[in-house]
PDB file of N, CA and C in Angstrom:
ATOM      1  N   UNK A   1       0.850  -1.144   0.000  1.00  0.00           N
ATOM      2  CA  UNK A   1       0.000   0.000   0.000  1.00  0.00           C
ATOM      3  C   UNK A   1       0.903   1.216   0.000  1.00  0.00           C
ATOM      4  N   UNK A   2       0.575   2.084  -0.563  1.00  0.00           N
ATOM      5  CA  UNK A   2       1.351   3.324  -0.800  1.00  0.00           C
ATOM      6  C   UNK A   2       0.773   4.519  -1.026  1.00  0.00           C
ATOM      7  N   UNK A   3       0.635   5.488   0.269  1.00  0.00           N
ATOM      8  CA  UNK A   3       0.172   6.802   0.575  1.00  0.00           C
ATOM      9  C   UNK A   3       0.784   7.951   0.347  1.00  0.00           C
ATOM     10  N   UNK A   4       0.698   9.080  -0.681  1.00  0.00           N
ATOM     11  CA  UNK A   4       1.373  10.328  -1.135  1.00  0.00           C
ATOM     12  C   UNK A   4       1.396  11.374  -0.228  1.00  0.00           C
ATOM     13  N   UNK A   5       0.570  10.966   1.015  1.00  0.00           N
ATOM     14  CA  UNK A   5       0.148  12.240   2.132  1.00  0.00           C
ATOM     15  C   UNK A   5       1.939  12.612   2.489  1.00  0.00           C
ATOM     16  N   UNK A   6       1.533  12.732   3.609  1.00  0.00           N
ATOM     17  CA  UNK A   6       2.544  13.258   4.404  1.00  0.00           C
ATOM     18  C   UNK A   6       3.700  12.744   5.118  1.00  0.00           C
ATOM     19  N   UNK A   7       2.923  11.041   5.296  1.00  0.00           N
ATOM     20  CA  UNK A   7       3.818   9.944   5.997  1.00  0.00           C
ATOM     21  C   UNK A   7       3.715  10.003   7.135  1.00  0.00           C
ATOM     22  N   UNK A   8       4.751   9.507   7.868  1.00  0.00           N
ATOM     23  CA  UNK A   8       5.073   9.588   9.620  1.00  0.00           C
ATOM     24  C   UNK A   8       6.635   9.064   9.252  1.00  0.00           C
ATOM     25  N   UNK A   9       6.913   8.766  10.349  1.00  0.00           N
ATOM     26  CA  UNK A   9       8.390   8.332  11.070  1.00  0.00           C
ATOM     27  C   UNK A   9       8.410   6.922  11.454  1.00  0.00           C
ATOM     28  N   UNK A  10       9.093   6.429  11.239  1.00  0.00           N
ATOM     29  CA  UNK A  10       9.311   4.264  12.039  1.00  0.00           C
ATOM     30  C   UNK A  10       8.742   4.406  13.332  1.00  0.00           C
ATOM     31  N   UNK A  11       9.257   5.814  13.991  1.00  0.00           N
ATOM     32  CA  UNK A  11       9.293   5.652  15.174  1.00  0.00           C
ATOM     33  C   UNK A  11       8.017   6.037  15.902  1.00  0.00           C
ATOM     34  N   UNK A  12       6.844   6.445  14.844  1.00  0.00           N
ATOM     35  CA  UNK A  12       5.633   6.844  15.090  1.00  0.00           C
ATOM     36  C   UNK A  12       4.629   5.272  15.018  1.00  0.00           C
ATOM     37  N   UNK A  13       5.410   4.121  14.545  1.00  0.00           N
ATOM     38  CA  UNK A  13       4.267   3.154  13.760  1.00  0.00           C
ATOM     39  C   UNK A  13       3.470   2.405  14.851  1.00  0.00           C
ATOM     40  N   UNK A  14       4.399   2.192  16.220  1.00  0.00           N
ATOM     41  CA  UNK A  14       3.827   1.450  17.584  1.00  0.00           C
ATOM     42  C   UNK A  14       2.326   2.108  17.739  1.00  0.00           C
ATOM     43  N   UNK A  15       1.980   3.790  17.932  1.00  0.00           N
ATOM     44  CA  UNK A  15       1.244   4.687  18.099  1.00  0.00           C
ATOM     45  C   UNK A  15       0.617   4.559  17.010  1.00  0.00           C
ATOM     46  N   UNK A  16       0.665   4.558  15.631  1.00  0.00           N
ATOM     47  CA  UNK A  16      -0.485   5.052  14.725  1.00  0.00           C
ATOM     48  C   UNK A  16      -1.052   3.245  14.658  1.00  0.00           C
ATOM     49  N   UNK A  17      -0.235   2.517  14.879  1.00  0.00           N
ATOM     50  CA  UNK A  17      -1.374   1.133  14.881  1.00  0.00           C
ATOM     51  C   UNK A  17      -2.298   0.769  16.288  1.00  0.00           C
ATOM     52  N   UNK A  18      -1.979   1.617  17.232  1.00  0.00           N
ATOM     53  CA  UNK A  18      -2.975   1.567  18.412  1.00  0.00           C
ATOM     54  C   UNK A  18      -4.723   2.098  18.264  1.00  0.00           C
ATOM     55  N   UNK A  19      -5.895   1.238  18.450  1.00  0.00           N
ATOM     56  CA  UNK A  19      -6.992   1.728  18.238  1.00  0.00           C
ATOM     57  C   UNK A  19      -7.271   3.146  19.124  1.00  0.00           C
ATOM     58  N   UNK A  20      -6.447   3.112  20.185  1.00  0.00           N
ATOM     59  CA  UNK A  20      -7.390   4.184  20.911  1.00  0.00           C
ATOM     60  C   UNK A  20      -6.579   5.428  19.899  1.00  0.00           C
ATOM     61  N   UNK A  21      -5.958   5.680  19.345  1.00  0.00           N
ATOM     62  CA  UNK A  21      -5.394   6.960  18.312  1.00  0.00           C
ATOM     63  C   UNK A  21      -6.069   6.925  17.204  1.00  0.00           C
ATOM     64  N   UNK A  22      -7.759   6.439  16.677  1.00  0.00           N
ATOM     65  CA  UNK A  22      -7.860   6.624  15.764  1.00  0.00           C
ATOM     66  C   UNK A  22      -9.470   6.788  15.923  1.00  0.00           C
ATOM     67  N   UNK A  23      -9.946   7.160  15.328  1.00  0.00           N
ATOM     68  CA  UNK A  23     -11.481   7.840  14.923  1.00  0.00           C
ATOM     69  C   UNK A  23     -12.626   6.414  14.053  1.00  0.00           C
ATOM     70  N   UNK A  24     -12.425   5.319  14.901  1.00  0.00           N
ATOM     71  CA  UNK A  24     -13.711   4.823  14.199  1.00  0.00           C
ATOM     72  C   UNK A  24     -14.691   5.295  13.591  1.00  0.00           C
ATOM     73  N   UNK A  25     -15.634   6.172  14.016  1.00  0.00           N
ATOM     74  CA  UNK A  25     -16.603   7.230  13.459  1.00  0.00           C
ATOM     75  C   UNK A  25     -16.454   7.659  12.121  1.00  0.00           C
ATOM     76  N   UNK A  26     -15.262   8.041  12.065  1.00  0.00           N
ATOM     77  CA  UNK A  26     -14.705   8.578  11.131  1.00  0.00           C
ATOM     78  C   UNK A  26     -13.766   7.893   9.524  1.00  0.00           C
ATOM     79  N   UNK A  27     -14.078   6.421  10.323  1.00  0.00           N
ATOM     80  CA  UNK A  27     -12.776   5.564   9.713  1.00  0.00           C
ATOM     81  C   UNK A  27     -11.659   6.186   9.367  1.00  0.00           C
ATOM     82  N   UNK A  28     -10.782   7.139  10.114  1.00  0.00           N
ATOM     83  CA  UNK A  28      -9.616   7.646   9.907  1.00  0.00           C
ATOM     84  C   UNK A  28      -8.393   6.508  10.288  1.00  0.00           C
ATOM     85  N   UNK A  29      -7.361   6.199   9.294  1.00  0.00           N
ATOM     86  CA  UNK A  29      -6.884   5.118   9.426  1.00  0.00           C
ATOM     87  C   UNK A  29      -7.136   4.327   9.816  1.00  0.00           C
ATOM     88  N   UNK A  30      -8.039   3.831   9.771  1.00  0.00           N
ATOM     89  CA  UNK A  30      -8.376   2.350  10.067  1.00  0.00           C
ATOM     90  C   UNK A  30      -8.087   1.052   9.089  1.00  0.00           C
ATOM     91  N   UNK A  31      -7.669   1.653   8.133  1.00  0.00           N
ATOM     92  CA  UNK A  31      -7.062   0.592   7.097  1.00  0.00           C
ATOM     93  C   UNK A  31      -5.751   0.348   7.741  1.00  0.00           C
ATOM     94  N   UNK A  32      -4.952   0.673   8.135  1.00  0.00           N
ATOM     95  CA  UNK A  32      -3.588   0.109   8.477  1.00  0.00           C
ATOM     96  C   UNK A  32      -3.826  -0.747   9.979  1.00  0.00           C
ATOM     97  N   UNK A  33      -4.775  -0.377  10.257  1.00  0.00           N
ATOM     98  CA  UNK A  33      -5.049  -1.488  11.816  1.00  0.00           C
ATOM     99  C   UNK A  33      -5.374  -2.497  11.329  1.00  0.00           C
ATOM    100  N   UNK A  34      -6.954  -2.407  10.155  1.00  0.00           N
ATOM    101  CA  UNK A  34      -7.239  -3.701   9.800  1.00  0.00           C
ATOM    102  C   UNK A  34      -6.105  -4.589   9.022  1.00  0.00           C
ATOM    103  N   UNK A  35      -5.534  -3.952   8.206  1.00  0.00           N
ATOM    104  CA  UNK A  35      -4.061  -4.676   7.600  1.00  0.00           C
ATOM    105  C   UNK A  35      -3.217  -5.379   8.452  1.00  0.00           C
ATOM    106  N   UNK A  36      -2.779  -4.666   9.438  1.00  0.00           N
ATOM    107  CA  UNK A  36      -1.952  -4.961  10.299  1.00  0.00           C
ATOM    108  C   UNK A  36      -2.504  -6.567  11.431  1.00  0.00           C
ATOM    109  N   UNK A  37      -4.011  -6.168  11.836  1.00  0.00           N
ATOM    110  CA  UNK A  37      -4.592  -7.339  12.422  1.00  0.00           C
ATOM    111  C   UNK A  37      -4.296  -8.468  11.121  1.00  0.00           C
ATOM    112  N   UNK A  38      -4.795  -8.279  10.209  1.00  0.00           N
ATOM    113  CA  UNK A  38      -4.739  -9.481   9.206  1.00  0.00           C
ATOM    114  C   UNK A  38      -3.427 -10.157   9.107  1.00  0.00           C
ATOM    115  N   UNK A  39      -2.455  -9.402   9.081  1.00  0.00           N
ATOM    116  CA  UNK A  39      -0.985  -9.878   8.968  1.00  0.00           C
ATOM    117  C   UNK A  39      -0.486 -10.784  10.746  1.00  0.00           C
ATOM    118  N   UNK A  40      -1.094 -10.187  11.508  1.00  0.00           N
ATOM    119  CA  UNK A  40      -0.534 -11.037  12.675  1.00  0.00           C
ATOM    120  C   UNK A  40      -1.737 -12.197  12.910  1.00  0.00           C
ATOM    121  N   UNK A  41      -3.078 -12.361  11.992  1.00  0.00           N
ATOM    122  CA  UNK A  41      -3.467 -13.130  12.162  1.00  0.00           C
ATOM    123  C   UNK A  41      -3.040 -14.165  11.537  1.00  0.00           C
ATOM    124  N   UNK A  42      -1.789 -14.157  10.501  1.00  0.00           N
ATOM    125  CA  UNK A  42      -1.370 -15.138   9.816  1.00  0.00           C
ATOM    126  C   UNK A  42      -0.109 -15.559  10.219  1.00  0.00           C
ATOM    127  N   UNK A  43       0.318 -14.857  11.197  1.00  0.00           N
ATOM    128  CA  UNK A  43       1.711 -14.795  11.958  1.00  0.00           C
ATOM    129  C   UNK A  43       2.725 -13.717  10.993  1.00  0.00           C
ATOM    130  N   UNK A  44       2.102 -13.047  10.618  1.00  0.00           N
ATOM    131  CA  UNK A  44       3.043 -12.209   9.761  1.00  0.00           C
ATOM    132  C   UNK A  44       3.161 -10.685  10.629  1.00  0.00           C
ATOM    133  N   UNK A  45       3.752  -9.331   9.528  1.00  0.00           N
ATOM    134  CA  UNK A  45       3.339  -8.173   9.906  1.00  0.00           C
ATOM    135  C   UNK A  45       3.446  -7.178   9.285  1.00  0.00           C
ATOM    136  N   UNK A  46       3.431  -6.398   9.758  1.00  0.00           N
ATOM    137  CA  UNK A  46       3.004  -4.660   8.630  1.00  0.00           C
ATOM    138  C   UNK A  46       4.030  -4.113   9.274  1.00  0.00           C
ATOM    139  N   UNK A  47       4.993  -3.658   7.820  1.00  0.00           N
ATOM    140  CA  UNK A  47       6.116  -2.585   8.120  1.00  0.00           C
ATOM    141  C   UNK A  47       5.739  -1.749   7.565  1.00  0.00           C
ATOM    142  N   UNK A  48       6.358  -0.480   7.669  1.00  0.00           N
ATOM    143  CA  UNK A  48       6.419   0.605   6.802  1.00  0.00           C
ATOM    144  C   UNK A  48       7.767   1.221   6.288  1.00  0.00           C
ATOM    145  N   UNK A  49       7.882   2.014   5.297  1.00  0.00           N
ATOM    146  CA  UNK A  49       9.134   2.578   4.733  1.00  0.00           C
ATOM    147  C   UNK A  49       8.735   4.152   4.061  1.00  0.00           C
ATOM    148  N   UNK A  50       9.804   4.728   3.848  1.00  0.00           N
ATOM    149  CA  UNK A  50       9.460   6.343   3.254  1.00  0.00           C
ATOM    150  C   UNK A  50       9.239   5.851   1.640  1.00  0.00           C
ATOM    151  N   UNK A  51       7.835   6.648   1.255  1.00  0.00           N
ATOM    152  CA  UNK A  51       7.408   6.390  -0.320  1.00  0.00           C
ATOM    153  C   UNK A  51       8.209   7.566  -1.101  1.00  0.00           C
ATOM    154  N   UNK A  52       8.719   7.659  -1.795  1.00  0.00           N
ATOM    155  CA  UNK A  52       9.241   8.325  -2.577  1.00  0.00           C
ATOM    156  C   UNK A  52       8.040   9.404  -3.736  1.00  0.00           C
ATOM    157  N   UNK A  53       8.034  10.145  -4.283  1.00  0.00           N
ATOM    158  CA  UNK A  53       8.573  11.322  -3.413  1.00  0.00           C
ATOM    159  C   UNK A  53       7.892  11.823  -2.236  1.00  0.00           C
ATOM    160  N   UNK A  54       6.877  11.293  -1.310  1.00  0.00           N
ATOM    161  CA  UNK A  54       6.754  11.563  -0.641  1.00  0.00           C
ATOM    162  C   UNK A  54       5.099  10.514   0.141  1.00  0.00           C
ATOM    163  N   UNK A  55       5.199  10.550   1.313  1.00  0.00           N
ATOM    164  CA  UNK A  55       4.303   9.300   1.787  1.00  0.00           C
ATOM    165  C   UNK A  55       4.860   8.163   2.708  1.00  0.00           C
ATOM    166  N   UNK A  56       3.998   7.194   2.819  1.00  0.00           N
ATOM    167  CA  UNK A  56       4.226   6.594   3.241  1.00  0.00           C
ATOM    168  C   UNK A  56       4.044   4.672   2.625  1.00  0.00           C
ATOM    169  N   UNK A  57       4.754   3.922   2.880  1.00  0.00           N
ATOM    170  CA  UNK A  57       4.887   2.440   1.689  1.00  0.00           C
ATOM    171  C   UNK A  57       4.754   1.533   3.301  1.00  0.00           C
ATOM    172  N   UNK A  58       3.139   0.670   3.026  1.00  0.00           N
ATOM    173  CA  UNK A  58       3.229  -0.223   4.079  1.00  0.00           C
ATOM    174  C   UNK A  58       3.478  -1.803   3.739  1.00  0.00           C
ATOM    175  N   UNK A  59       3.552  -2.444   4.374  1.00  0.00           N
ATOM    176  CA  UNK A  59       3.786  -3.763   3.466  1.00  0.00           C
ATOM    177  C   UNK A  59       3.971  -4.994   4.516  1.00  0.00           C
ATOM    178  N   UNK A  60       3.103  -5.606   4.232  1.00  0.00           N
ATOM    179  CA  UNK A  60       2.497  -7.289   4.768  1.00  0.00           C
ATOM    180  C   UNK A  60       3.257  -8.145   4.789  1.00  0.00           C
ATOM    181  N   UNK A  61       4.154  -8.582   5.278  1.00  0.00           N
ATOM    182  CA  UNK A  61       4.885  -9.575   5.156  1.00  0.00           C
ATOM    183  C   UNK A  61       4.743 -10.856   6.060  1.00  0.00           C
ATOM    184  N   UNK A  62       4.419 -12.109   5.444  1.00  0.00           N
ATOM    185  CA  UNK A  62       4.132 -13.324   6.016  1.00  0.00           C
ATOM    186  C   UNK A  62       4.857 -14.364   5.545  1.00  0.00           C
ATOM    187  N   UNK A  63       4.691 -15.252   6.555  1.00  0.00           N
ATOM    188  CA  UNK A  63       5.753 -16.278   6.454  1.00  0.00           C
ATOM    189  C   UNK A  63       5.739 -17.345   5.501  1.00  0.00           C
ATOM    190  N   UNK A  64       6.998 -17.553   4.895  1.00  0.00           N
ATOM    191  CA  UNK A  64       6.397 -18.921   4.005  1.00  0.00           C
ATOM    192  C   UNK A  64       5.512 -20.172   4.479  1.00  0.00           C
ATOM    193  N   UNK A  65       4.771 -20.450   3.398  1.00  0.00           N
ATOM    194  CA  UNK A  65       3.920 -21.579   3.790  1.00  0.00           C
ATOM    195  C   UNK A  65       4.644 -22.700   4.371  1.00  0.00           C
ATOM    196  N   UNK A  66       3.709 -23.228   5.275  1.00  0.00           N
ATOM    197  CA  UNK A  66       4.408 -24.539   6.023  1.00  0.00           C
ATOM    198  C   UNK A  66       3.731 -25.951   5.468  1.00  0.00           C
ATOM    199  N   UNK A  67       2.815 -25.512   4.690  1.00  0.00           N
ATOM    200  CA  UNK A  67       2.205 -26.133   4.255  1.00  0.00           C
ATOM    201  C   UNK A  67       2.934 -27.151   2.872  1.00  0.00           C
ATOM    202  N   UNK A  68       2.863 -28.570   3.018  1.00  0.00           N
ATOM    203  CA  UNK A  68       3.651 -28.864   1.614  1.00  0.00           C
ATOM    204  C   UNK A  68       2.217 -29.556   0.456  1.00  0.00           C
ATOM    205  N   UNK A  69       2.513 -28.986  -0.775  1.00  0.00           N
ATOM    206  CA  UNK A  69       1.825 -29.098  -1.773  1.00  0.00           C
ATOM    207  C   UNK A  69       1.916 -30.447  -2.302  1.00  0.00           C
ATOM    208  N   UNK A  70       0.721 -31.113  -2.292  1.00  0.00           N
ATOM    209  CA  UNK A  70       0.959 -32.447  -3.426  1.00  0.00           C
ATOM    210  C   UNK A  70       0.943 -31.872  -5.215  1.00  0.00           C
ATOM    211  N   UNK A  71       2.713 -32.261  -5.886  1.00  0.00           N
ATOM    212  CA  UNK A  71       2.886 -31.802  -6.740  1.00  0.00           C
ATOM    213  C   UNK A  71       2.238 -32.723  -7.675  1.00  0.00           C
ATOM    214  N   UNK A  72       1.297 -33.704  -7.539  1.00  0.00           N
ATOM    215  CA  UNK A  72       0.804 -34.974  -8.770  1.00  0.00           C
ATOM    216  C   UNK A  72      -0.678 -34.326  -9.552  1.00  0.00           C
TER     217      UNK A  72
END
């Protein structure tokens, strides 16, 4: 996912994924909570990085499958 706003800082991400900092009512970010729940519901998680030229780049990362495929 990749936002042109304004961004934040690494060091802001603990705080902007906490529910009580955000406006249900409003659905103001609430996409990066629900993202973020989804990713640790798979044992994974949501990083973020600076978007070029400007924003913010979030990104899901989960673990390889443990699962093994019947290749027949």
């Amino acid at each position: 996912m990749i936002d042109s706003g304004l961004g934040f800082r690494q060091s802001e991400a603990d705080s902007i994924l906490h529910p009580k900092n955000h406006s249900w009512s409003l659905r103001s970010g609430t996409g990066l909570l629900v993202a973020d729940k989804v990713a640790r519901l798979h044992d994974g998680r949501l990083t973020f990085a600076e978007a070029k030229p400007g924003g913010t780049r979030a990104q899901i990362i989960l673990p390889k499958s443990k699962i093994k495929r019947d290749e027949s």
